[in-house]
PDB file of N, CA and C in Angstrom:
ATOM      1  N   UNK A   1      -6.225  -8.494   9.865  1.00  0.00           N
ATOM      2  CA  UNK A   1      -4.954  -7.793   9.825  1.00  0.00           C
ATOM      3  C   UNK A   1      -4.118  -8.203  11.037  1.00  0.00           C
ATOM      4  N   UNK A   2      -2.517  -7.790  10.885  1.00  0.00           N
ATOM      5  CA  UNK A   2      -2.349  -8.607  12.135  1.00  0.00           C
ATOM      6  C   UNK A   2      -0.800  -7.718  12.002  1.00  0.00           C
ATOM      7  N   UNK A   3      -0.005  -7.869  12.684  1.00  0.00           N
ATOM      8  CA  UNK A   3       0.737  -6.898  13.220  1.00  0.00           C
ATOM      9  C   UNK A   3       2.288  -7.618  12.044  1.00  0.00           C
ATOM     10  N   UNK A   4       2.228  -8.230  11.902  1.00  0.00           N
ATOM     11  CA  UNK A   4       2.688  -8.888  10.588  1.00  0.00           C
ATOM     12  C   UNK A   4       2.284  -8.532   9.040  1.00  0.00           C
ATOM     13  N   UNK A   5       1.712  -7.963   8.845  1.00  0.00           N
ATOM     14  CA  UNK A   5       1.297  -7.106   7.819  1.00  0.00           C
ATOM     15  C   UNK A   5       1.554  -5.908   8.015  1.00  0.00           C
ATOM     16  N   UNK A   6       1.402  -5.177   9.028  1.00  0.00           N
ATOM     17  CA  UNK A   6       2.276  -3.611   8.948  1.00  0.00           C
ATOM     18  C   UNK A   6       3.430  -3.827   8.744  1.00  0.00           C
ATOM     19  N   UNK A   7       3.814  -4.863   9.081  1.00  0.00           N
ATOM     20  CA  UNK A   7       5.675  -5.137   8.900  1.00  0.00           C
ATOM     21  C   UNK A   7       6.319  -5.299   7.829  1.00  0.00           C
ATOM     22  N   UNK A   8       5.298  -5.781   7.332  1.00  0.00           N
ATOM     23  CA  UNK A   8       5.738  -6.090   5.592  1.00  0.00           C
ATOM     24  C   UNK A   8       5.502  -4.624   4.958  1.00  0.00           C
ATOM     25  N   UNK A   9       4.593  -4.657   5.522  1.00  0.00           N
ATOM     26  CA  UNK A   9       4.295  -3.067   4.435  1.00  0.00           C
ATOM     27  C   UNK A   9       4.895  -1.716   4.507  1.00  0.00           C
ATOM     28  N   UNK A  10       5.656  -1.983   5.802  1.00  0.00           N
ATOM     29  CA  UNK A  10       6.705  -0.925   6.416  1.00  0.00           C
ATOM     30  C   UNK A  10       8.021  -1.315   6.044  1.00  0.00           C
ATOM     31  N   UNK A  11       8.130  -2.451   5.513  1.00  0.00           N
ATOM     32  CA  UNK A  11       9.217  -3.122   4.771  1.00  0.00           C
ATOM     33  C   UNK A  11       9.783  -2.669   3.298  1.00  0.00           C
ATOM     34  N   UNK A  12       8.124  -2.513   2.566  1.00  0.00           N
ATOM     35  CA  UNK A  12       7.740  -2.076   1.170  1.00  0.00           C
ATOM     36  C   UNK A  12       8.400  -0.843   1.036  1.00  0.00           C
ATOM     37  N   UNK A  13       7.518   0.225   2.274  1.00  0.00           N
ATOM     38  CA  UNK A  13       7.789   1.451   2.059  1.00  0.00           C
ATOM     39  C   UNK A  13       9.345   1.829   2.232  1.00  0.00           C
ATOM     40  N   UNK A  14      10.182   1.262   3.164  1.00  0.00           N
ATOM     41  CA  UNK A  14      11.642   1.712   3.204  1.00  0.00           C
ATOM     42  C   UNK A  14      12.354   1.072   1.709  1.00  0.00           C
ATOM     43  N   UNK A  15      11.651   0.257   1.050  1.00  0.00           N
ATOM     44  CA  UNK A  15      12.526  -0.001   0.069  1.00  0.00           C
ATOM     45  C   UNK A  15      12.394   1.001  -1.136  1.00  0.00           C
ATOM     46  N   UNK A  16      10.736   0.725  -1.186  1.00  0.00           N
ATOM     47  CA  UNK A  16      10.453   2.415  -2.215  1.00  0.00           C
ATOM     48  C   UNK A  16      10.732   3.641  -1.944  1.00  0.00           C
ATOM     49  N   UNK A  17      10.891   3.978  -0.835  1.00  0.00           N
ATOM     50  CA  UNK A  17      11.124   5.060  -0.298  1.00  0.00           C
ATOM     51  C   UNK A  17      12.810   5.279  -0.458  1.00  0.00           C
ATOM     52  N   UNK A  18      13.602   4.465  -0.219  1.00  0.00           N
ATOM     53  CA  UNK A  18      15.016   4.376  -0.818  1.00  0.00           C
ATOM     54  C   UNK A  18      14.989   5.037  -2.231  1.00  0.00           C
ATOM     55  N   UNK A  19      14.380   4.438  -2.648  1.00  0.00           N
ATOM     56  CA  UNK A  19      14.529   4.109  -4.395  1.00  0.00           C
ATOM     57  C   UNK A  19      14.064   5.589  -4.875  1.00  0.00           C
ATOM     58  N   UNK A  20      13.207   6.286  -4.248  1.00  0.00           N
ATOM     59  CA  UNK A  20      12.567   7.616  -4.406  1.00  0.00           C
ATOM     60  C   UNK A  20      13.989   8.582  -3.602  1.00  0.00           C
ATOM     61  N   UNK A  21      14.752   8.479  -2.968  1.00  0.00           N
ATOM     62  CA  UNK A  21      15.664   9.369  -2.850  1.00  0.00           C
ATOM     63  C   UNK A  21      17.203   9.277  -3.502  1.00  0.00           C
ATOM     64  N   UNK A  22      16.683   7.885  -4.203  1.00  0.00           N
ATOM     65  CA  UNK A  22      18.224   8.074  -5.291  1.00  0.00           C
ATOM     66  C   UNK A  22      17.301   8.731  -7.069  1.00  0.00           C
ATOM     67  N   UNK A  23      16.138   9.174  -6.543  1.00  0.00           N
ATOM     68  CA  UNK A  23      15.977   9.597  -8.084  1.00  0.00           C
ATOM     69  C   UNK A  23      14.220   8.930  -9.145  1.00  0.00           C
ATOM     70  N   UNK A  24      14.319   7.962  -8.227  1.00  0.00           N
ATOM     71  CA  UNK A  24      13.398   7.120  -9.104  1.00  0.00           C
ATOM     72  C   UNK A  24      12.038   7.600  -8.614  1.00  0.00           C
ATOM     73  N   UNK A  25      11.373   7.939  -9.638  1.00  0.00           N
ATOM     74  CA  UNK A  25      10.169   9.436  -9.359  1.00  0.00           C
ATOM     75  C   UNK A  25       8.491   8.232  -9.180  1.00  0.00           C
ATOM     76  N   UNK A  26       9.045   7.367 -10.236  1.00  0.00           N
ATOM     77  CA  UNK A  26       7.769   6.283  -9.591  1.00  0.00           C
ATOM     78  C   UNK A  26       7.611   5.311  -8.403  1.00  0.00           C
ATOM     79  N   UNK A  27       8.894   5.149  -7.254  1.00  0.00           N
ATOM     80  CA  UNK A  27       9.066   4.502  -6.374  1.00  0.00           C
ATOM     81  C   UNK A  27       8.120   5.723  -5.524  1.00  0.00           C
ATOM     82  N   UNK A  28       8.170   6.624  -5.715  1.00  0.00           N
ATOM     83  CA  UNK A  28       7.526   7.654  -4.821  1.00  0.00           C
ATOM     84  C   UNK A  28       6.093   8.047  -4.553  1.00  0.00           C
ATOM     85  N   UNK A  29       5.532   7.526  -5.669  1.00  0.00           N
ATOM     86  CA  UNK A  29       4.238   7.119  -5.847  1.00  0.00           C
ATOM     87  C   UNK A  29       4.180   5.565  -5.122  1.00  0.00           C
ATOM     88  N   UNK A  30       4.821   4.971  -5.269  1.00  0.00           N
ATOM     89  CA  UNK A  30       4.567   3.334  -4.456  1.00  0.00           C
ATOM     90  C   UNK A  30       4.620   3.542  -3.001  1.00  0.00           C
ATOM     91  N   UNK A  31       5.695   4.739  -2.735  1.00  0.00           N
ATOM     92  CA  UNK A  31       5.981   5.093  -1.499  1.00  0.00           C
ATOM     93  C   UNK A  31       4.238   5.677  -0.819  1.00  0.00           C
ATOM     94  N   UNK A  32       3.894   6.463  -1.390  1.00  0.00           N
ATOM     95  CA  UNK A  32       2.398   6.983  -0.359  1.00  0.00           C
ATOM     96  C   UNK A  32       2.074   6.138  -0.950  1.00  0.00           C
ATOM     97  N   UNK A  33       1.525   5.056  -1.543  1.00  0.00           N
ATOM     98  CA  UNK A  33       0.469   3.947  -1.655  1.00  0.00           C
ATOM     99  C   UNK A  33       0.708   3.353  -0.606  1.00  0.00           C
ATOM    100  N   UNK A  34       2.060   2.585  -0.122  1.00  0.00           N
ATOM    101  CA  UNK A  34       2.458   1.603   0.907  1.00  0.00           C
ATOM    102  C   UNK A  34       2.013   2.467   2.468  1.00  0.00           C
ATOM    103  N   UNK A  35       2.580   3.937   2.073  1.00  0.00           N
ATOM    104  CA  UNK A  35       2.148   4.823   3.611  1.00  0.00           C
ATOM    105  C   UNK A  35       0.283   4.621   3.863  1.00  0.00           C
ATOM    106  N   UNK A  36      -0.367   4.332   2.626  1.00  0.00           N
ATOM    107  CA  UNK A  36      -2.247   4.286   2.850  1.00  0.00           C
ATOM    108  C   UNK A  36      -2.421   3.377   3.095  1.00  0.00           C
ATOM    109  N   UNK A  37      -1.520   2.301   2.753  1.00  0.00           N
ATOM    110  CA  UNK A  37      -2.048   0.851   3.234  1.00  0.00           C
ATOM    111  C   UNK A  37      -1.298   0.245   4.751  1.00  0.00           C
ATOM    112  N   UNK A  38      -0.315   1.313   5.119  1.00  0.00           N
ATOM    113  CA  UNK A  38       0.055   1.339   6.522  1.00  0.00           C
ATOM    114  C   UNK A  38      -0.856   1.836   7.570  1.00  0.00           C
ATOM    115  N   UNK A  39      -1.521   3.153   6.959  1.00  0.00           N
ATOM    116  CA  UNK A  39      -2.795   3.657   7.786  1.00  0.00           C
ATOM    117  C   UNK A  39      -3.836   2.785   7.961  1.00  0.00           C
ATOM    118  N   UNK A  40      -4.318   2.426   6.782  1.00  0.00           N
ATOM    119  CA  UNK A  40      -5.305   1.192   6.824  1.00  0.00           C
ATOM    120  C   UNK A  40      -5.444   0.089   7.913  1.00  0.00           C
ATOM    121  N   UNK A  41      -3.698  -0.197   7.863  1.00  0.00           N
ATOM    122  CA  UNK A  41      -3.858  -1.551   8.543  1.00  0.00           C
ATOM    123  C   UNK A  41      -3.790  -1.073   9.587  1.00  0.00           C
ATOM    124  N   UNK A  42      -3.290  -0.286  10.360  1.00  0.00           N
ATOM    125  CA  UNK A  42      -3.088   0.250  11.460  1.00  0.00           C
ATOM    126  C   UNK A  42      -4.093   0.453  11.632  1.00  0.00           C
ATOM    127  N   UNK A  43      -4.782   1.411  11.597  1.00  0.00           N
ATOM    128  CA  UNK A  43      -6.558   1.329  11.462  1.00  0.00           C
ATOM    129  C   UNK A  43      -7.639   0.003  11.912  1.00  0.00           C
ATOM    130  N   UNK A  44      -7.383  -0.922  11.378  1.00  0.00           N
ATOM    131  CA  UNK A  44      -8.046  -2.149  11.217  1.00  0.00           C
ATOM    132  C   UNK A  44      -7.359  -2.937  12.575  1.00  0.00           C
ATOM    133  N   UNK A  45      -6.445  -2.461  12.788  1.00  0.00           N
ATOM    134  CA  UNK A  45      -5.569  -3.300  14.537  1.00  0.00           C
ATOM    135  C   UNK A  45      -6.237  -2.360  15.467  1.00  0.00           C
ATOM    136  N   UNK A  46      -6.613  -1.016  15.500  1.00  0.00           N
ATOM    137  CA  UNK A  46      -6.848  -0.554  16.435  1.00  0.00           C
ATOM    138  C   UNK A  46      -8.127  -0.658  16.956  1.00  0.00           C
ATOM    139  N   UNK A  47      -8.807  -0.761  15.525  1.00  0.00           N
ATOM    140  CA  UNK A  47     -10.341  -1.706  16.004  1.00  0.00           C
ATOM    141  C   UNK A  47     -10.291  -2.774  16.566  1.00  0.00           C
ATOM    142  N   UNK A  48      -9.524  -3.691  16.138  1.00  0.00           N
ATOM    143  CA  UNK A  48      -9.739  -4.838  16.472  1.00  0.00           C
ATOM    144  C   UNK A  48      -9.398  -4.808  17.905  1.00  0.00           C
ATOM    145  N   UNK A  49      -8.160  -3.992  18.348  1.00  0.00           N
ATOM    146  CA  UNK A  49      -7.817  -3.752  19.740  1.00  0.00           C
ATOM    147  C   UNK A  49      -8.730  -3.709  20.425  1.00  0.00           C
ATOM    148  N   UNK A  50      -9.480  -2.257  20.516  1.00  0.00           N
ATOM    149  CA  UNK A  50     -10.388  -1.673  20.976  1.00  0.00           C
ATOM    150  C   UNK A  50     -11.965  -2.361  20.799  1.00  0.00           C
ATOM    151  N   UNK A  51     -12.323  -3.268  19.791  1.00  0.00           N
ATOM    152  CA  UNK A  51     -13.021  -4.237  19.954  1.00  0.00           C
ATOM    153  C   UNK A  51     -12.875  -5.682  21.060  1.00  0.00           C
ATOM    154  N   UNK A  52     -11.583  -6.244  21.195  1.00  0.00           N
ATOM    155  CA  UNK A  52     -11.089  -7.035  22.375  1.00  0.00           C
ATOM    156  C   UNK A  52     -11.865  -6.436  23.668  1.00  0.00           C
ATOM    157  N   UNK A  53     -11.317  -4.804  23.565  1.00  0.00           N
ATOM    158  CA  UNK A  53     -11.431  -4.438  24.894  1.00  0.00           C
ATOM    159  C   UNK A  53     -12.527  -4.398  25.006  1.00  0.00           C
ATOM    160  N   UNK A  54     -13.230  -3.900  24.419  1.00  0.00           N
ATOM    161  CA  UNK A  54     -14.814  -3.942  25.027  1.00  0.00           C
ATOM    162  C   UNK A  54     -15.424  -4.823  25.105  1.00  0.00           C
ATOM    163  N   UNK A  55     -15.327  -6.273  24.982  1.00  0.00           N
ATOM    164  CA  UNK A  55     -15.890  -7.663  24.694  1.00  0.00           C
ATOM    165  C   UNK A  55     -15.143  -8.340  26.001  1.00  0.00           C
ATOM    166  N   UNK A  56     -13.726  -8.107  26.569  1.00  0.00           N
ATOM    167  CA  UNK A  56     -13.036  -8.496  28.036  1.00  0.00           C
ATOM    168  C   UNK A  56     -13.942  -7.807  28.924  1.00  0.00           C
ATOM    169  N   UNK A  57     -14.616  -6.728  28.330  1.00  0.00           N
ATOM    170  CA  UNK A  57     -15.281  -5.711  29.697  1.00  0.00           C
ATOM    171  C   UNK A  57     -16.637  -6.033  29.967  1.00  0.00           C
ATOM    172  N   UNK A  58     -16.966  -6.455  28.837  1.00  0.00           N
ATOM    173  CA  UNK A  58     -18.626  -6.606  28.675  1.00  0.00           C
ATOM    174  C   UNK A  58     -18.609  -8.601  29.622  1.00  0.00           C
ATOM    175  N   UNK A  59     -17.602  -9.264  28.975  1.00  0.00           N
ATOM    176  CA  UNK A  59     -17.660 -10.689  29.712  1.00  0.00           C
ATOM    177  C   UNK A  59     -17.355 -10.478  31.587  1.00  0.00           C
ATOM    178  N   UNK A  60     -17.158  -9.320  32.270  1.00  0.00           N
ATOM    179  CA  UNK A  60     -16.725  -9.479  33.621  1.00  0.00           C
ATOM    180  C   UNK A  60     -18.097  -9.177  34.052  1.00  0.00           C
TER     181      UNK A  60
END
């Protein structure tokens, strides 16, 4: 995952998320799918973060 993929997917969600406040009742459902796969990835960076860090700490 990479910080380029939340971007896109935060991209997704403002467009569905548009589309869900002029009316359109299935953009709104795309809308929390794109918000789970924002958690996800976010999720998966913070490991990976927090994996870095402990592998810089463990090499000193």
């Amino acid at each position: 995952m990479s910080i380029q993929n939340l971007l896109d997917e935060v991209e997704v969600l403002k467009q569905e998320y548009e589309k869900f406040e002029r009316g359109n009742k299935s953009a709104g459902t795309r809308a929390r799918k794109s918000l789970q796969n924002i958690k996800k990835i976010a999720q998966d960076l913070r490991v990976a973060i927090q994996d870095s860090k402990k592998s810089e700490a463990q090499a000193e």
